[in-house]
Structures are given as C-alpha cells and as structure tokens.
C-alpha atoms as a PDB file:
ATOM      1  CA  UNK A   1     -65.574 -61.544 -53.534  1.00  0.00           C
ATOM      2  CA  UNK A   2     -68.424 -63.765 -53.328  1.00  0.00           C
ATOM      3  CA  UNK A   3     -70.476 -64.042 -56.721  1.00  0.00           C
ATOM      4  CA  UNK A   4     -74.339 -65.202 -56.336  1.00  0.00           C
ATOM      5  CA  UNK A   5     -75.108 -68.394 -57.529  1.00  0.00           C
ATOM      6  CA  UNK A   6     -77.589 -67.220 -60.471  1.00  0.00           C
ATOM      7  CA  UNK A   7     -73.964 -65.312 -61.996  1.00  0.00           C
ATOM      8  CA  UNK A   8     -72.189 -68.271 -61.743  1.00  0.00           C
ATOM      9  CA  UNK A   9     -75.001 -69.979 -63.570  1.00  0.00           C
ATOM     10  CA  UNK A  10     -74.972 -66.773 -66.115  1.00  0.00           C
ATOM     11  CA  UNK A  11     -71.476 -67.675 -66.879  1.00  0.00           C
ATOM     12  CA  UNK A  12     -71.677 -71.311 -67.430  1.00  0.00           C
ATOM     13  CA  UNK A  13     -74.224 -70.854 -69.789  1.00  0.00           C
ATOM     14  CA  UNK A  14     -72.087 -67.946 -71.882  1.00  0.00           C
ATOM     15  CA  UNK A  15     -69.039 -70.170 -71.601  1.00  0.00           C
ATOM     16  CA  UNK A  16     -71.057 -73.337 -72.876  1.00  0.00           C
ATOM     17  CA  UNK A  17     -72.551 -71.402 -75.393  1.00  0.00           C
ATOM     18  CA  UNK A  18     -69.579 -69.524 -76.767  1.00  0.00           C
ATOM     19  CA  UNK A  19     -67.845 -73.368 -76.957  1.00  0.00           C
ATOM     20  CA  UNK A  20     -70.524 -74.783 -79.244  1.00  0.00           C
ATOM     21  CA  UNK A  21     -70.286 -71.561 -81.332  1.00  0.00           C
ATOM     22  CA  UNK A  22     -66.855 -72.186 -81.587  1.00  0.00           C
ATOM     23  CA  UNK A  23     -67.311 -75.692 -82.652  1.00  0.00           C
ATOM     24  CA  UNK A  24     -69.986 -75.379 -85.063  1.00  0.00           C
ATOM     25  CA  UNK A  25     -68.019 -72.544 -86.888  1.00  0.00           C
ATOM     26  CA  UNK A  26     -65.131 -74.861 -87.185  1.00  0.00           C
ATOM     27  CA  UNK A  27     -67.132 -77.856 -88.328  1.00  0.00           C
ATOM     28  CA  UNK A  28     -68.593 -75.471 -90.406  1.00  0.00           C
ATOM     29  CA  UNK A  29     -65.674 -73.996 -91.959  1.00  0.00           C
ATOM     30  CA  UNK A  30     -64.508 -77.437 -92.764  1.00  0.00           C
ATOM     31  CA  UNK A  31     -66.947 -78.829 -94.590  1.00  0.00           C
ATOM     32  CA  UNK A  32     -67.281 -75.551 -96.223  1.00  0.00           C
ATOM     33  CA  UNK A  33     -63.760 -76.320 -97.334  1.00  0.00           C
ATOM     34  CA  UNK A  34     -64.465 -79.844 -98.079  1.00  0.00           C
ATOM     35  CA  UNK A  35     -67.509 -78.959-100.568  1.00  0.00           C
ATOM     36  CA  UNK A  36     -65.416 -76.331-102.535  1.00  0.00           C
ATOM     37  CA  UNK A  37     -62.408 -78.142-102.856  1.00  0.00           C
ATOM     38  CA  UNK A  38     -64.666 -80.770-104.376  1.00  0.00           C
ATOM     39  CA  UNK A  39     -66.529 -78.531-106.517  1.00  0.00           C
ATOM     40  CA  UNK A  40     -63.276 -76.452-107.663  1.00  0.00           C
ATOM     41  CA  UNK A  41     -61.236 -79.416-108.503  1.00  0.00           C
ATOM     42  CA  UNK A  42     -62.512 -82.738-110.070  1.00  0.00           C
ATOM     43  CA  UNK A  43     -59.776 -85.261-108.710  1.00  0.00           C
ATOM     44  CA  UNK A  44     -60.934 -84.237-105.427  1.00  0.00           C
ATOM     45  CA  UNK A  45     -64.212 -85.898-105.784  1.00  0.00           C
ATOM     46  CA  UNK A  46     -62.690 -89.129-107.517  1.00  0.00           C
ATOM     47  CA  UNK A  47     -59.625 -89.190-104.601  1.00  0.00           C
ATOM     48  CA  UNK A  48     -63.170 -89.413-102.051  1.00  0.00           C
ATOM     49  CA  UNK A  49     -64.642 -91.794-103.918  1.00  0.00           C
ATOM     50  CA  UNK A  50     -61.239 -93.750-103.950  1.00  0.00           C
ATOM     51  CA  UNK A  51     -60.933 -93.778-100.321  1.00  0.00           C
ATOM     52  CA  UNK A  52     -64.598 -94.422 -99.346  1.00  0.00           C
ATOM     53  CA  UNK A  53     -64.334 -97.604-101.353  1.00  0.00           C
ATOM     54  CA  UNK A  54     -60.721 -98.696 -99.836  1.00  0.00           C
ATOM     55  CA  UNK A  55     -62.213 -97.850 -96.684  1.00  0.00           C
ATOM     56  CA  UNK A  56     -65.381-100.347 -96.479  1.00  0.00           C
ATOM     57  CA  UNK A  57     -63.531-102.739 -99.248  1.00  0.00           C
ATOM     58  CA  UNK A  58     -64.803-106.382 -98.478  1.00  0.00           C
ATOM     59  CA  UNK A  59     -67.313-105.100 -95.879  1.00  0.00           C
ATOM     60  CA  UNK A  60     -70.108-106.296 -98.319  1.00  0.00           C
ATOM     61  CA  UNK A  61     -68.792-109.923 -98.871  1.00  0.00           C
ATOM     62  CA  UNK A  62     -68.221-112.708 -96.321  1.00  0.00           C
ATOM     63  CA  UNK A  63     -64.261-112.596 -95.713  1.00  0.00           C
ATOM     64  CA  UNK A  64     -63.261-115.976 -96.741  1.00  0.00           C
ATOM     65  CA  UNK A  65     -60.057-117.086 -94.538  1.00  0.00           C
ATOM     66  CA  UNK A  66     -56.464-117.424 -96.092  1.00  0.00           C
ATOM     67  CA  UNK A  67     -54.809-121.167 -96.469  1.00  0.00           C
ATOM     68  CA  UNK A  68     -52.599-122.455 -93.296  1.00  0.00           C
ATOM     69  CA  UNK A  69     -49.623-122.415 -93.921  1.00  0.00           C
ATOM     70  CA  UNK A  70     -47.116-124.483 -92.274  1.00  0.00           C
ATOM     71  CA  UNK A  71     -43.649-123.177 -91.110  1.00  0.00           C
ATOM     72  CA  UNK A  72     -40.988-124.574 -92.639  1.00  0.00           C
ATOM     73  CA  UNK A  73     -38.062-125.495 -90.772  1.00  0.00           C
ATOM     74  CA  UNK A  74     -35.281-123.227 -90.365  1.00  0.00           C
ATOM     75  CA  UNK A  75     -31.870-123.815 -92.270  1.00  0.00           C
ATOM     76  CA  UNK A  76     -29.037-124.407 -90.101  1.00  0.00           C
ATOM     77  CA  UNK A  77     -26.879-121.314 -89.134  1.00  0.00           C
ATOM     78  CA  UNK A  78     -23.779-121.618 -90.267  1.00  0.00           C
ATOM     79  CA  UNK A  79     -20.036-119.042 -89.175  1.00  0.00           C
ATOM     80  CA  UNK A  80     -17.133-118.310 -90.467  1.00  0.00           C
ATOM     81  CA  UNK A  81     -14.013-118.769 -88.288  1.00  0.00           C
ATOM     82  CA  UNK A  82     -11.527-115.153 -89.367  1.00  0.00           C
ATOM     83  CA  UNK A  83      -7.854-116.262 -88.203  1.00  0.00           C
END
C-alpha cells in the first residue's frame, strides 16, 4: 500500500518526537533522583564531593614526573633435581 510522502514525513516527526520525550523524561527522572537522594541523605552529598575531587585530582597543578628507575638485574633461576 503506497503511503504519500507528507505521511511518511508525519511519522518521522511523531517517532522523533516521541524519542526525545522519552529521553528527556529519563534524564529527567534521574536527576530528579540524583537531587533527592542528595537532599534526603547527607553522605550522599559528601560521597559527590569525594568523587568530584578524586576525579580532577592534580588537574590544577603541573604533574611533576616520577624518578627513573633503573632495572635491576634479575637473580639467577635456580631447580631442584627430585630423584
């Protein structure tokens, strides 16, 4: 059954718009989540704060590179004859 081209544009535009819908109202719901969790329970808001701070931990300062270290030569291997 052939559809007209202005329905097929009809229903890209209702599929496109039900998918953002959908994906707002999950971001939504999430951060909804996020906010009362942190409201509702203290240690939430320090456990953020925690991992915001491991997360850009040295970005601020210069990283200043480690000593070389040399490799030390290996100890020979020694076996065990069983007889």
């Amino acid at each position: 059954m052939p559809t007209s081209l202005n329905e097929l544009d009809q229903t890209y535009r209702r599929t496109y718009r039900r998918l953002i819908t959908g994906v707002v109202i999950i971001y939504g719901a999430g951060l909804l989540l996020g906010v009362l969790l942190t409201l509702g329970h203290p240690k939430v808001a320090t456990w953020i704060a925690q991992a915001a701070g491991a997360e850009f931990a040295g970005s601020l300062e210069p990283s200043v590179p480690e000593p070389v270290r040399v490799a030390q030569p290996a100890k020979p291997m020694r076996t065990v004859k069983a007889d």
